[in-house]
Structure formats: C-alpha cells, structure tokens
C-alpha atoms as a PDB file:
ATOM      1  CA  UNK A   1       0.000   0.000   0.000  1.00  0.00           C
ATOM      2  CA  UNK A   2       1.691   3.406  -1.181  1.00  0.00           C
ATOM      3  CA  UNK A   3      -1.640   5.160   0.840  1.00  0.00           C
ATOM      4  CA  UNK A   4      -5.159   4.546   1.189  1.00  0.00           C
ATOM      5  CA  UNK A   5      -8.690   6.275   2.096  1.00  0.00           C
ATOM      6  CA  UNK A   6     -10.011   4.499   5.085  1.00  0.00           C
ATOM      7  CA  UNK A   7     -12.295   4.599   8.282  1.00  0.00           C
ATOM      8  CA  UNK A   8      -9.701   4.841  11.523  1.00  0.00           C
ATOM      9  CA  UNK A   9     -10.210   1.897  13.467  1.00  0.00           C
ATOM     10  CA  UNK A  10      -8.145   1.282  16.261  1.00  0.00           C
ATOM     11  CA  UNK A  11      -7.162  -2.088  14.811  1.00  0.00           C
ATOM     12  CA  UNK A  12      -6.073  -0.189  11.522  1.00  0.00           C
ATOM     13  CA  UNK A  13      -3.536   1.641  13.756  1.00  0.00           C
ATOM     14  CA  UNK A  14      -1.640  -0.827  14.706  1.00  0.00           C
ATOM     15  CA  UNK A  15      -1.180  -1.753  11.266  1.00  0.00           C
ATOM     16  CA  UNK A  16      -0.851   2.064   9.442  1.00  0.00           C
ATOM     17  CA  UNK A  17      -0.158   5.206  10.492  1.00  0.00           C
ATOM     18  CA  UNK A  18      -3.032   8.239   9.780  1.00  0.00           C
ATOM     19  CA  UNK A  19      -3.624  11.599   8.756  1.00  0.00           C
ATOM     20  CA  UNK A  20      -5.679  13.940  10.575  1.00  0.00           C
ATOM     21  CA  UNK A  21      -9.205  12.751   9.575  1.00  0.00           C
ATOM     22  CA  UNK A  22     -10.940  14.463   6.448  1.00  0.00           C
ATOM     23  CA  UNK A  23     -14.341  13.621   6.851  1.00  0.00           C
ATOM     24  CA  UNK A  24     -16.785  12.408   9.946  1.00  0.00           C
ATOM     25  CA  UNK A  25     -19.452   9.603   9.235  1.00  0.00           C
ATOM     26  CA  UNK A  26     -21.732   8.985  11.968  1.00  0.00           C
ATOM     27  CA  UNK A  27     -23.352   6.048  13.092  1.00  0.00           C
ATOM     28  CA  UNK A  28     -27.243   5.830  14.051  1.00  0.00           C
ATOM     29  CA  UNK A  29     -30.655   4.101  13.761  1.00  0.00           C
ATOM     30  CA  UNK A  30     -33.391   3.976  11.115  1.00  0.00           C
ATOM     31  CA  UNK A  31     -36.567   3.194  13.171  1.00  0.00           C
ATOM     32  CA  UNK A  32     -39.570   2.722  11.144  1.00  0.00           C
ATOM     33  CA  UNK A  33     -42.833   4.497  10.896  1.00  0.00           C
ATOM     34  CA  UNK A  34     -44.798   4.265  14.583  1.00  0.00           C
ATOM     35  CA  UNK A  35     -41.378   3.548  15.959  1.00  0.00           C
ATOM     36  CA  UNK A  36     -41.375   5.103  20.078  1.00  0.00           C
ATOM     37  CA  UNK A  37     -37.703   4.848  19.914  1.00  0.00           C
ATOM     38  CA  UNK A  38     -36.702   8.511  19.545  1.00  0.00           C
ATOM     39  CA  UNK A  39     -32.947   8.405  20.375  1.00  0.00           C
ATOM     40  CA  UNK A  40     -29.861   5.686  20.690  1.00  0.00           C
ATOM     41  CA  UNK A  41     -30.587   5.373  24.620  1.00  0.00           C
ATOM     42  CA  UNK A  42     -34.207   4.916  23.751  1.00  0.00           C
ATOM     43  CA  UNK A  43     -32.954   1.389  21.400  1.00  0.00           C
ATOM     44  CA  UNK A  44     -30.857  -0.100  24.208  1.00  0.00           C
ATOM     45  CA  UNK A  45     -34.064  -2.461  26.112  1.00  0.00           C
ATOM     46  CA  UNK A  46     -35.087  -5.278  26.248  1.00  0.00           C
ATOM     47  CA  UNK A  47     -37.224  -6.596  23.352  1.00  0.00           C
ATOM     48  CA  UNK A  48     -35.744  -4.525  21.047  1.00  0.00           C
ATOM     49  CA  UNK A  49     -33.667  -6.143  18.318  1.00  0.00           C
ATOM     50  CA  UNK A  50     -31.098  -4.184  15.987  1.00  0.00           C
ATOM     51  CA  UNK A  51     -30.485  -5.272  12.584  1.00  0.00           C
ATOM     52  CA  UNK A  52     -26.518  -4.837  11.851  1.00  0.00           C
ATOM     53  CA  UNK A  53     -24.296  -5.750   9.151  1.00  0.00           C
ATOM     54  CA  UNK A  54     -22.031  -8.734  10.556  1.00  0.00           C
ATOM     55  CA  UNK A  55     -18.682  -7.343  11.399  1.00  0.00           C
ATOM     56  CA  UNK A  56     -18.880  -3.714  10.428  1.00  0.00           C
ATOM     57  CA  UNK A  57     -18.080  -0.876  12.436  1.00  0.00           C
ATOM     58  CA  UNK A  58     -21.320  -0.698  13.467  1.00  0.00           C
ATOM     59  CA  UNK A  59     -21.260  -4.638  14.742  1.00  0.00           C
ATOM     60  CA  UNK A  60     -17.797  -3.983  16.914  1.00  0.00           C
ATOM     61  CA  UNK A  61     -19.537  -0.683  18.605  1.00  0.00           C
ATOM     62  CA  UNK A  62     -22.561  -2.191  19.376  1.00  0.00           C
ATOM     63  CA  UNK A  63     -21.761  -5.193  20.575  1.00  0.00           C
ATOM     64  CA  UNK A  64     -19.008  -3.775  23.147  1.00  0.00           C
ATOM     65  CA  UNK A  65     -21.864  -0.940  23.518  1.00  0.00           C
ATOM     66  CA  UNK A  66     -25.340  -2.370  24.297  1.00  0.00           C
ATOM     67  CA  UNK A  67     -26.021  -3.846  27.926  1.00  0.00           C
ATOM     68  CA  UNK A  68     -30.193  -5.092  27.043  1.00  0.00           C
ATOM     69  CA  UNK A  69     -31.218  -5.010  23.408  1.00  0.00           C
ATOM     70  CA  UNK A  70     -30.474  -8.010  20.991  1.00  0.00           C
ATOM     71  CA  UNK A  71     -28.317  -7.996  17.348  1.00  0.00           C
ATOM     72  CA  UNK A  72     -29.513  -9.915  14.738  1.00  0.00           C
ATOM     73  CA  UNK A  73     -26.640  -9.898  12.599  1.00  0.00           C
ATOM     74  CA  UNK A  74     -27.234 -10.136   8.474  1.00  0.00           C
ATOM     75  CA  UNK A  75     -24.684 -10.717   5.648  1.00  0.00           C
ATOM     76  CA  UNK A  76     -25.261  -7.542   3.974  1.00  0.00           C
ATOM     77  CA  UNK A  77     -26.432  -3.753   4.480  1.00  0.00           C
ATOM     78  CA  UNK A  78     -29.950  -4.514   1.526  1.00  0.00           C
ATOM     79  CA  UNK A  79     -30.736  -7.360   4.174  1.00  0.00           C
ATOM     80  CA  UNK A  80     -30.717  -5.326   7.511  1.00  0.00           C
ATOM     81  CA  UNK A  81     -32.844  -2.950   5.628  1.00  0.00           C
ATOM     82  CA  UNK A  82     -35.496  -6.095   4.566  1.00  0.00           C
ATOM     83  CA  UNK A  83     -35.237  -7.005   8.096  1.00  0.00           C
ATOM     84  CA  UNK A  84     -36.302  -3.878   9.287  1.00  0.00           C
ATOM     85  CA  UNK A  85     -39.160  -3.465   6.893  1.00  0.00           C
ATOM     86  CA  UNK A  86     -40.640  -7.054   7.456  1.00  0.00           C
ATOM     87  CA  UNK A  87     -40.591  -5.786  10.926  1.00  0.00           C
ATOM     88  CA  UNK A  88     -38.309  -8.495  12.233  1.00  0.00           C
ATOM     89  CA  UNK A  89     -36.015  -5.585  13.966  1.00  0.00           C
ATOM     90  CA  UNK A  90     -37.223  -2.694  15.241  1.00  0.00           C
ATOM     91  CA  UNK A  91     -34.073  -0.564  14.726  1.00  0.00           C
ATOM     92  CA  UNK A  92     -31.788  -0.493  11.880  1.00  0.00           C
ATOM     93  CA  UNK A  93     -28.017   0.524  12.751  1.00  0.00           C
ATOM     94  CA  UNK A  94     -26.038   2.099   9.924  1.00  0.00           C
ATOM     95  CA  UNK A  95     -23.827   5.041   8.793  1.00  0.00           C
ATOM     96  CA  UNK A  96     -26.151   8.312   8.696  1.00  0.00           C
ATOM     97  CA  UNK A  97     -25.414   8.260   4.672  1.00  0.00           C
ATOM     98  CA  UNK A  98     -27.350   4.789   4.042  1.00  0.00           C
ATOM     99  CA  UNK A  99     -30.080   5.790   7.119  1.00  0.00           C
ATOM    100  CA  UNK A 100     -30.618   8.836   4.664  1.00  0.00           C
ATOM    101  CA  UNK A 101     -30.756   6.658   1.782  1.00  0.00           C
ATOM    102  CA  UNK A 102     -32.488   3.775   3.270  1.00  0.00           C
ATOM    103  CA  UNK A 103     -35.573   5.836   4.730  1.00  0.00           C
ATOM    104  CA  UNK A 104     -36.761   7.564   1.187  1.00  0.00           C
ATOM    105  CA  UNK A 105     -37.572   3.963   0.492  1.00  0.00           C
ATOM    106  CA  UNK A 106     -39.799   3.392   3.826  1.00  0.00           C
ATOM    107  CA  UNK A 107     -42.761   5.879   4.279  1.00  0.00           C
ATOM    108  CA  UNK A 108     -42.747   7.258   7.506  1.00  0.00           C
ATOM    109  CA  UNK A 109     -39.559   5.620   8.701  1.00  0.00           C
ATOM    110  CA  UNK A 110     -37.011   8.297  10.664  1.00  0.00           C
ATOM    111  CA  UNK A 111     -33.280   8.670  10.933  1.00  0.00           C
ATOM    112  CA  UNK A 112     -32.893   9.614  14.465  1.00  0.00           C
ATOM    113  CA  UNK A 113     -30.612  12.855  15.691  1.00  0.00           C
ATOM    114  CA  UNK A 114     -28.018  11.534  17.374  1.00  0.00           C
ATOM    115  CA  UNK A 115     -25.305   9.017  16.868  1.00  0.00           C
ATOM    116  CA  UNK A 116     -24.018   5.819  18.531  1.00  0.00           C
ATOM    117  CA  UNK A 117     -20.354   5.784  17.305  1.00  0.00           C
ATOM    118  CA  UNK A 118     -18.573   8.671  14.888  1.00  0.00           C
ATOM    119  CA  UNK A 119     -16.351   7.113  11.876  1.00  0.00           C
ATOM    120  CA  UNK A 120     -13.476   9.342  11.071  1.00  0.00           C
ATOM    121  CA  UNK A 121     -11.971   8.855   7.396  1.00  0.00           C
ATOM    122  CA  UNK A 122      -7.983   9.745   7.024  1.00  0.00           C
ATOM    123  CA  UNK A 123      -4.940   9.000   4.501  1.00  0.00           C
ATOM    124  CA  UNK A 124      -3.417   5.931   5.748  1.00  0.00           C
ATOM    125  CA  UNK A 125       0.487   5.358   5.042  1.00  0.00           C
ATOM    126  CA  UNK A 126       2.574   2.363   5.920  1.00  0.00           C
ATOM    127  CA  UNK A 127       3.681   2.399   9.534  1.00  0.00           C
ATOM    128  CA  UNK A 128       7.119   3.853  10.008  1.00  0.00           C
ATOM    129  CA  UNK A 129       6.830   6.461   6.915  1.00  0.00           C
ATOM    130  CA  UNK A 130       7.272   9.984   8.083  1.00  0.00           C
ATOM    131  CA  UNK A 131       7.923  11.451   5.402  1.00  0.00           C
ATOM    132  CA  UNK A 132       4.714  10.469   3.966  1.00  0.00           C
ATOM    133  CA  UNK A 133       2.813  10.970   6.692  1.00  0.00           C
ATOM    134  CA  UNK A 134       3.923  14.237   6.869  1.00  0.00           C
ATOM    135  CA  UNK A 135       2.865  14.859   2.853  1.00  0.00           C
ATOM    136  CA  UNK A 136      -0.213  13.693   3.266  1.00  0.00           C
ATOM    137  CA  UNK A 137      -1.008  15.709   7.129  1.00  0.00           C
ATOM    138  CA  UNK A 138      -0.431  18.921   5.151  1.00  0.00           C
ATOM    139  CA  UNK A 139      -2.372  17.746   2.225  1.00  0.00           C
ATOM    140  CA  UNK A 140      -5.148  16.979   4.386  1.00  0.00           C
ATOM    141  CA  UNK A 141      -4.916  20.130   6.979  1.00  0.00           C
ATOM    142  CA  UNK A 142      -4.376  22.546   3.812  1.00  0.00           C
ATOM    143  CA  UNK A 143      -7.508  20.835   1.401  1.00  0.00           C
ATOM    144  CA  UNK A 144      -9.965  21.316   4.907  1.00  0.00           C
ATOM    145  CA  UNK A 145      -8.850  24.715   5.740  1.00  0.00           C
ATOM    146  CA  UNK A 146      -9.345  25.653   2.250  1.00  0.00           C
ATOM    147  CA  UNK A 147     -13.234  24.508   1.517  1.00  0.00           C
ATOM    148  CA  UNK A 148     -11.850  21.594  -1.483  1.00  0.00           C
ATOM    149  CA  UNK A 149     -13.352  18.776   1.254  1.00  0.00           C
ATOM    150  CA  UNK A 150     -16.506  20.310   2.153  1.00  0.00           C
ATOM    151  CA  UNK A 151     -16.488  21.112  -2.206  1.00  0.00           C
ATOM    152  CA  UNK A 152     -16.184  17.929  -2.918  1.00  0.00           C
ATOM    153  CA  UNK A 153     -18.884  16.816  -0.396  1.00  0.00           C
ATOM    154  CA  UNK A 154     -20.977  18.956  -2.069  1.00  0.00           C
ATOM    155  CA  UNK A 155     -20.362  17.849  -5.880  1.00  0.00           C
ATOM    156  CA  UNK A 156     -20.534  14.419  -4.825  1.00  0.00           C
ATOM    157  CA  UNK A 157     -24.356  15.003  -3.162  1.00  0.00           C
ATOM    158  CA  UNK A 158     -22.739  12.883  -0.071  1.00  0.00           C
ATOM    159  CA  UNK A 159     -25.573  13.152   2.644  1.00  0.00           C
ATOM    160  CA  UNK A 160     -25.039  12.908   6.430  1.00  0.00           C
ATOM    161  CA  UNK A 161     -21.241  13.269   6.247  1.00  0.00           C
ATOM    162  CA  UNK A 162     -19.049  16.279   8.148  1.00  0.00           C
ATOM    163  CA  UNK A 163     -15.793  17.724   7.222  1.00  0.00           C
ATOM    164  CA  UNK A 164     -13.852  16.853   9.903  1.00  0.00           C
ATOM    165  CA  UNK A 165     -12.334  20.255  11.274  1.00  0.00           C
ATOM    166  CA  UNK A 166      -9.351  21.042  11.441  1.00  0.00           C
ATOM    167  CA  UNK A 167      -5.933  20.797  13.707  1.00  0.00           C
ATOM    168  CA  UNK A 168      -6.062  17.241  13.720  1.00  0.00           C
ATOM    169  CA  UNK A 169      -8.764  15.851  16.152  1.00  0.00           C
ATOM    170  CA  UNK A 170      -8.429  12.725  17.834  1.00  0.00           C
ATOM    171  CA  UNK A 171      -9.099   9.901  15.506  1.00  0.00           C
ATOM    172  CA  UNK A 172      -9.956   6.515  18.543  1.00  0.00           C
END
C-alpha cells in the first residue's frame, strides 16, 4: 500500500499510520414508521432487536456498547434494511449516509438525531513512513482549511457526512 482512504479503526492503527481525519461519518438508527424509539438510549431495552451488518463498524460498537437489546446480525447492508421493513427488527443501525438513503424507500420511517459511534476517514500510510505521513497531514490540513473537502462533499451530493475540522482531532 503506497496510501489509502479508510475509516480509523483502532485495529487499523496498529497496522498504518493516519492523517488527521478528512471527513466524519456517523453512526445511528433507522426506526420505522410508529417507531417510540426517539434516540440511541431509547434502542438499548429489552425486546428490542437491531439489525446490523455482521462485522462492520457498526457490529464492533454495538456489541461492546449495548447492555439489554439483541443484534440480529445479516450478511449484507440490503438485508438489515429487509429485516427492518418485514418488521423483524425494530431498529436499523447504519452510517447516517445509508439511514438517509435507506428511509426515502420506507414511508414514515425516521433517521434519528443523534449518533451511537462517529467514523473518522484519514490518509493511511505504511507504519514507520514519516515522510509520507507528513505529505499527506499537510495535504489533508491545507484541502480542509481551504473549503476543497466540504467542495467535494458537495459535488458528490454525499448526505449525512461532516468535514472533519481542522488541527487534527483525535481519531480513537
């Protein structure tokens, strides 16, 4: 890998070192029409049951995360949404961007306010390469300061995303 675009997990970093983070992705719920859930403490009871995309972000939060309220885990991101709408979950757990998505296709259905987990994105470089990482920390730092990441948000119609701001924020 010369660099890559990818989510900073704290398993990624002991594999690659990071920029500061470009862009935030949050994660949340997609609760259908009727749903009483209103916010992420409001999910966490028992009875409820989550829909989540085996081992993605959202998996590894939530299941270090939730003390009453059950997973049911499916193979891909189209499947937690059918298991939502058959109504065999009452909560859907995904990034903000495919909540937003998700919910045009299910009248009524809401994206709630708040997040569980935040996804930063960053450069990541080989570990050990300064030199790069320094490149690519400027690169970053200079194309936030100067509007091309929140431009580029904007051409690209990307919903529910952030500019990370900058002066490097933590990224764990």
């Amino acid at each position: 890998m010369d660099v890559g675009f990818l989510g900073v997990d704290p398993a990624r970093l002991a594999q690659a070192d990071f920029s500061p983070p470009y862009l935030q992705v949050d994660s949340t719920y997609l609760v259908p029409a009727g749903s009483s859930i209103r916010n992420v403490a409001d999910a966490d009871n028992p009875g409820v049951h989550i829909a989540v995309t085996r081992n993605s972000v959202e998996d590894f939060v939530l299941t270090r995360m939730l003390k009453q309220a059950q997973l049911v885990r499916v193979e891909t991101i189209s499947t937690g949404f059918d298991v939502l709408r058959a109504g065999n979950a009452e909560v859907f757990a995904v990034p903000r961007p495919t909540a937003l998505q998700f919910s045009a296709r299910l009248p009524g259905s809401r994206v709630l306010e708040d997040r569980f987990h935040a996804v930063f994105h960053a450069i990541a470089v080989p570990k050990g390469q300064a030199g790069r990482l320094a490149y690519v920390t400027d690169f970053i730092e200079e194309a936030k300061a100067s509007g091309l990441v929140q431009r580029a948000v904007e051409r690209a119609g990307l919903r529910g995303v952030q500019v990370a701001p900058v002066g490097n924020p933590p990224t764990k």
